[in-house]
Protein backbone atom coordinates (compact mmCIF):
# COMPACT_ATOMS: atom_id res chain seq x y z
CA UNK A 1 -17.38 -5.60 -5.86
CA UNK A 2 -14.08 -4.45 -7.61
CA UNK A 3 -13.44 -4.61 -11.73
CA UNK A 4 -12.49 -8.13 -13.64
CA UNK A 5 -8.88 -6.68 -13.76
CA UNK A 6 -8.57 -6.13 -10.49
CA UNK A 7 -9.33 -9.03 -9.05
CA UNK A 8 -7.64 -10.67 -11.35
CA UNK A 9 -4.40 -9.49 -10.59
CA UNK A 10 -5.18 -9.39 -6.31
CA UNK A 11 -5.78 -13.67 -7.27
CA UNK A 12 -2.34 -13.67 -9.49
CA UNK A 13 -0.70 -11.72 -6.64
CA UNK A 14 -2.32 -14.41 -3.75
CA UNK A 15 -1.20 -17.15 -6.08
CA UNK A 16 2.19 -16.18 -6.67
CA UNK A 17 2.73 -15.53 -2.86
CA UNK A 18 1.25 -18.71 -1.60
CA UNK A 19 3.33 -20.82 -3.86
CA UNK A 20 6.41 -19.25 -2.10
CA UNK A 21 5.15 -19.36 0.94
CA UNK A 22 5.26 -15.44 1.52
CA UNK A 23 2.51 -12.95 3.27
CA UNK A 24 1.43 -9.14 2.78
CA UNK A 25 0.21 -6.70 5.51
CA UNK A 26 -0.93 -3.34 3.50
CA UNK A 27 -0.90 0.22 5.04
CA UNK A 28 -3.43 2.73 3.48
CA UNK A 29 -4.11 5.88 3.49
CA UNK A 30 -5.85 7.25 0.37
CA UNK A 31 -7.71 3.84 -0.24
CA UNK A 32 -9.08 3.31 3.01
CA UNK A 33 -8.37 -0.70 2.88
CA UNK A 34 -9.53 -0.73 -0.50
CA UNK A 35 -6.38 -2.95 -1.26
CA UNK A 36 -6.54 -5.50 1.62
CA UNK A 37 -10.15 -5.16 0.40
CA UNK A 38 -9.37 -6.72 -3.18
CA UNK A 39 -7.35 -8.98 -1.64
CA UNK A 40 -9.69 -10.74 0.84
CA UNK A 41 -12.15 -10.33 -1.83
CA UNK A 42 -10.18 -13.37 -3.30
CA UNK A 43 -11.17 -16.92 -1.75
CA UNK A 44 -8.29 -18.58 0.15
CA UNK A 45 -7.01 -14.95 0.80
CA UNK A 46 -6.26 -15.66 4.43
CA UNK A 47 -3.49 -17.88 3.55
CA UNK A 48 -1.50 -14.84 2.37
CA UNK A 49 -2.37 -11.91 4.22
CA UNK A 50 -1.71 -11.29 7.63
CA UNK A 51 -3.23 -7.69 8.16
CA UNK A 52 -4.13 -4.56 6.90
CA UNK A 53 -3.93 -1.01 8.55
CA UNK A 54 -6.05 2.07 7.74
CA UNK A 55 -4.26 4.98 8.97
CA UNK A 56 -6.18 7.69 6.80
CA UNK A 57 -5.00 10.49 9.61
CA UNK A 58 -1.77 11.35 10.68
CA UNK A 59 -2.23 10.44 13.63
CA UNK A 60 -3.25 6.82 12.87
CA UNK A 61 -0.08 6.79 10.68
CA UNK A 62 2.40 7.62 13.92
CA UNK A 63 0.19 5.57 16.17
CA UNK A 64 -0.08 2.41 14.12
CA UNK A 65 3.26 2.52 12.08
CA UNK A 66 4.62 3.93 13.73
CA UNK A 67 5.51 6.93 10.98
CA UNK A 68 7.56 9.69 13.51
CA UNK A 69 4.82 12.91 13.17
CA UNK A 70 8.34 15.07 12.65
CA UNK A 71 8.75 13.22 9.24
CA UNK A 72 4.70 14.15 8.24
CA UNK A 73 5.31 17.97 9.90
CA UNK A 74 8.67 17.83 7.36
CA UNK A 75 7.53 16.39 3.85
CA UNK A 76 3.69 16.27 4.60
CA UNK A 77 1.40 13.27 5.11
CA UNK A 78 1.17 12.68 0.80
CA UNK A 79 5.29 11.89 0.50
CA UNK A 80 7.91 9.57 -0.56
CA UNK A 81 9.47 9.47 3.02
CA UNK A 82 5.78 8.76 4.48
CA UNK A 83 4.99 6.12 2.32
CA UNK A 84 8.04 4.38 3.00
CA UNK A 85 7.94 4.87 6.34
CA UNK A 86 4.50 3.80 6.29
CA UNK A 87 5.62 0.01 4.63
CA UNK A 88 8.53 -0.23 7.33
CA UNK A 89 5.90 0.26 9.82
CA UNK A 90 3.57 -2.52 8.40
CA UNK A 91 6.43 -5.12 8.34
CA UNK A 92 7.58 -4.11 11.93
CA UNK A 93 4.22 -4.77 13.32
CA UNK A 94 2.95 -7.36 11.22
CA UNK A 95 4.26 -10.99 10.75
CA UNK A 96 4.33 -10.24 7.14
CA UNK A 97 7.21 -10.78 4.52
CA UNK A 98 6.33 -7.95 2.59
CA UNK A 99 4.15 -4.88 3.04
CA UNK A 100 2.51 -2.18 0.79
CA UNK A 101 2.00 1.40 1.48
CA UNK A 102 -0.29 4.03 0.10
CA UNK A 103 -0.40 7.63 0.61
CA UNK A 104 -2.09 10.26 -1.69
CA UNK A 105 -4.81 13.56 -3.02
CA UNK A 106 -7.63 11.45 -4.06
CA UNK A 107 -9.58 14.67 -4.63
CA UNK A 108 -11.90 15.93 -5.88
CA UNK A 109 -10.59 18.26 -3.02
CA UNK A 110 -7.48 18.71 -1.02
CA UNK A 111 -4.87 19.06 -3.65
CA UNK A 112 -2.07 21.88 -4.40
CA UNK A 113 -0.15 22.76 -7.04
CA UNK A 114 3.23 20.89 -5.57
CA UNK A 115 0.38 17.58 -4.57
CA UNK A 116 -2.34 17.77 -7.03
CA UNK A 117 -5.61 15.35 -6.86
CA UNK A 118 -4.26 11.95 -8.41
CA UNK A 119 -0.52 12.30 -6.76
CA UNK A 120 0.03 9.23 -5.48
CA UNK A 121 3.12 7.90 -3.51
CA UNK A 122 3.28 3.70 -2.83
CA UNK A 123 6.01 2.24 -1.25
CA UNK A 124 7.16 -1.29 -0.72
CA UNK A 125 8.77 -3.01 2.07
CA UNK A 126 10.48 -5.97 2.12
CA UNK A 127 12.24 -8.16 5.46
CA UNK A 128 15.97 -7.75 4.86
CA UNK A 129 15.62 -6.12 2.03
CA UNK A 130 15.09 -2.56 1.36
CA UNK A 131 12.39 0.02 1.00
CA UNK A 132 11.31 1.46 -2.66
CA UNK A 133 8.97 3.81 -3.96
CA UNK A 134 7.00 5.25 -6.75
CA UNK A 135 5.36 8.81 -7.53
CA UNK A 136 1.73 8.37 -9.81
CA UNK A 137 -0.51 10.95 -11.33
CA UNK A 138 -3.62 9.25 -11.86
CA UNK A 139 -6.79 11.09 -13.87
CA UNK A 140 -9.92 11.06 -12.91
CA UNK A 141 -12.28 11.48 -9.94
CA UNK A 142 -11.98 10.10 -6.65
CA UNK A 143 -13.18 6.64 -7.34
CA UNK A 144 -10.75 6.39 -10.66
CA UNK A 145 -7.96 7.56 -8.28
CA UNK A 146 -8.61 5.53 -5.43
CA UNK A 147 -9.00 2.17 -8.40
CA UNK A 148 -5.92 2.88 -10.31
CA UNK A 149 -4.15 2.97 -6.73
CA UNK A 150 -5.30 -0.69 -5.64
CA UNK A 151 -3.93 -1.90 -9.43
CA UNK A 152 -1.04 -0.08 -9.37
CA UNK A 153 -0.39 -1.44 -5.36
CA UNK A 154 -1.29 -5.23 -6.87
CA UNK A 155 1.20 -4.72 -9.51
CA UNK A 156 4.18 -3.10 -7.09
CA UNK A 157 3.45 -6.60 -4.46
CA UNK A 158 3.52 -8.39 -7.62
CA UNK A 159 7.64 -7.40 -8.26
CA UNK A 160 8.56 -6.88 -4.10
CA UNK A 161 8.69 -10.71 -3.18
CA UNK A 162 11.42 -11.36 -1.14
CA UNK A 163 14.41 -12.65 -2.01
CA UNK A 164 14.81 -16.46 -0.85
CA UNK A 165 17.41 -16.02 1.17
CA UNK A 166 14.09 -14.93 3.90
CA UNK A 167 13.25 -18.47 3.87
């Protein structure tokens, strides 16, 4: 169902999380669980994640996470403050250790010059720990987009594992 490469790197990511012991819940937007997807496409998957949420409106966003609709109404639904608000959310109503967010212009429409198609905000949260973010401009059409979002996700859950003072 998904490339070599990315399930390769959704098994290193299980791996390296099951060895310490940590899980993921994921909070998408743009990918529409495509990440929690690649994921649970792994065997043994359900010993690291806990849940995923697809909150592709904005209302699913405040509803779910809990994301305060005065933040969206202020930066917009495709944002660095949404997309960290958006991982906060996952970790306060999950039992997970860490949680990835994903908010973005997959296209082909629905971009603007200030949020083009391929802009791209994921965020990472992290029990006692804090919050971070990254802005991508992927090419390509939806699909590409919406791919290079679940590897670039992978890789972001791959360098947010909690510190061990958690445990």
């Amino acid at each position: 169902m998904f490339p070599d490469h990315i399930r390769e790197l959704a098994a290193k990511v299980l791996a390296e999380y099951e060895l310490a012991g940590y899980s993921v819940a994921t909070a998408e937007s743009c990918t529409g669980g495509l990440i929690a997807g690649a994921l649970t496409d792994i065997p043994g998957s359900s010993k690291v994640v806990d849940r995923g949420f697809v909150t592709y409106s904005n209302v699913a966003k405040s509803e779910m996470l809990g994301v305060p609709p005065s933040l969206i109404h202020a930066h917009g639904a495709v944002s660095p403050e949404v997309a960290v608000a958006m991982a906060v959310g996952a970790l306060a109503k999950s039992k997970a250790d860490v949680a990835v967010a994903v908010t973005g212009v997959a296209g082909p429409g629905g971009g603007t010059p200030e949020k083009p198609v391929g802009r791209v905000y994921i965020a990472t949260a992290v029990r006692r720990g804090a919050a971070k973010h990254k802005e991508y401009n992927f090419p390509g059409d939806r699909e590409e987009v919406r791919l290079a979002t679940v590897q670039a996700a992978l890789e972001r859950l791959k360098s947010a594992k909690p510190d061990s003072s958690i445990r």
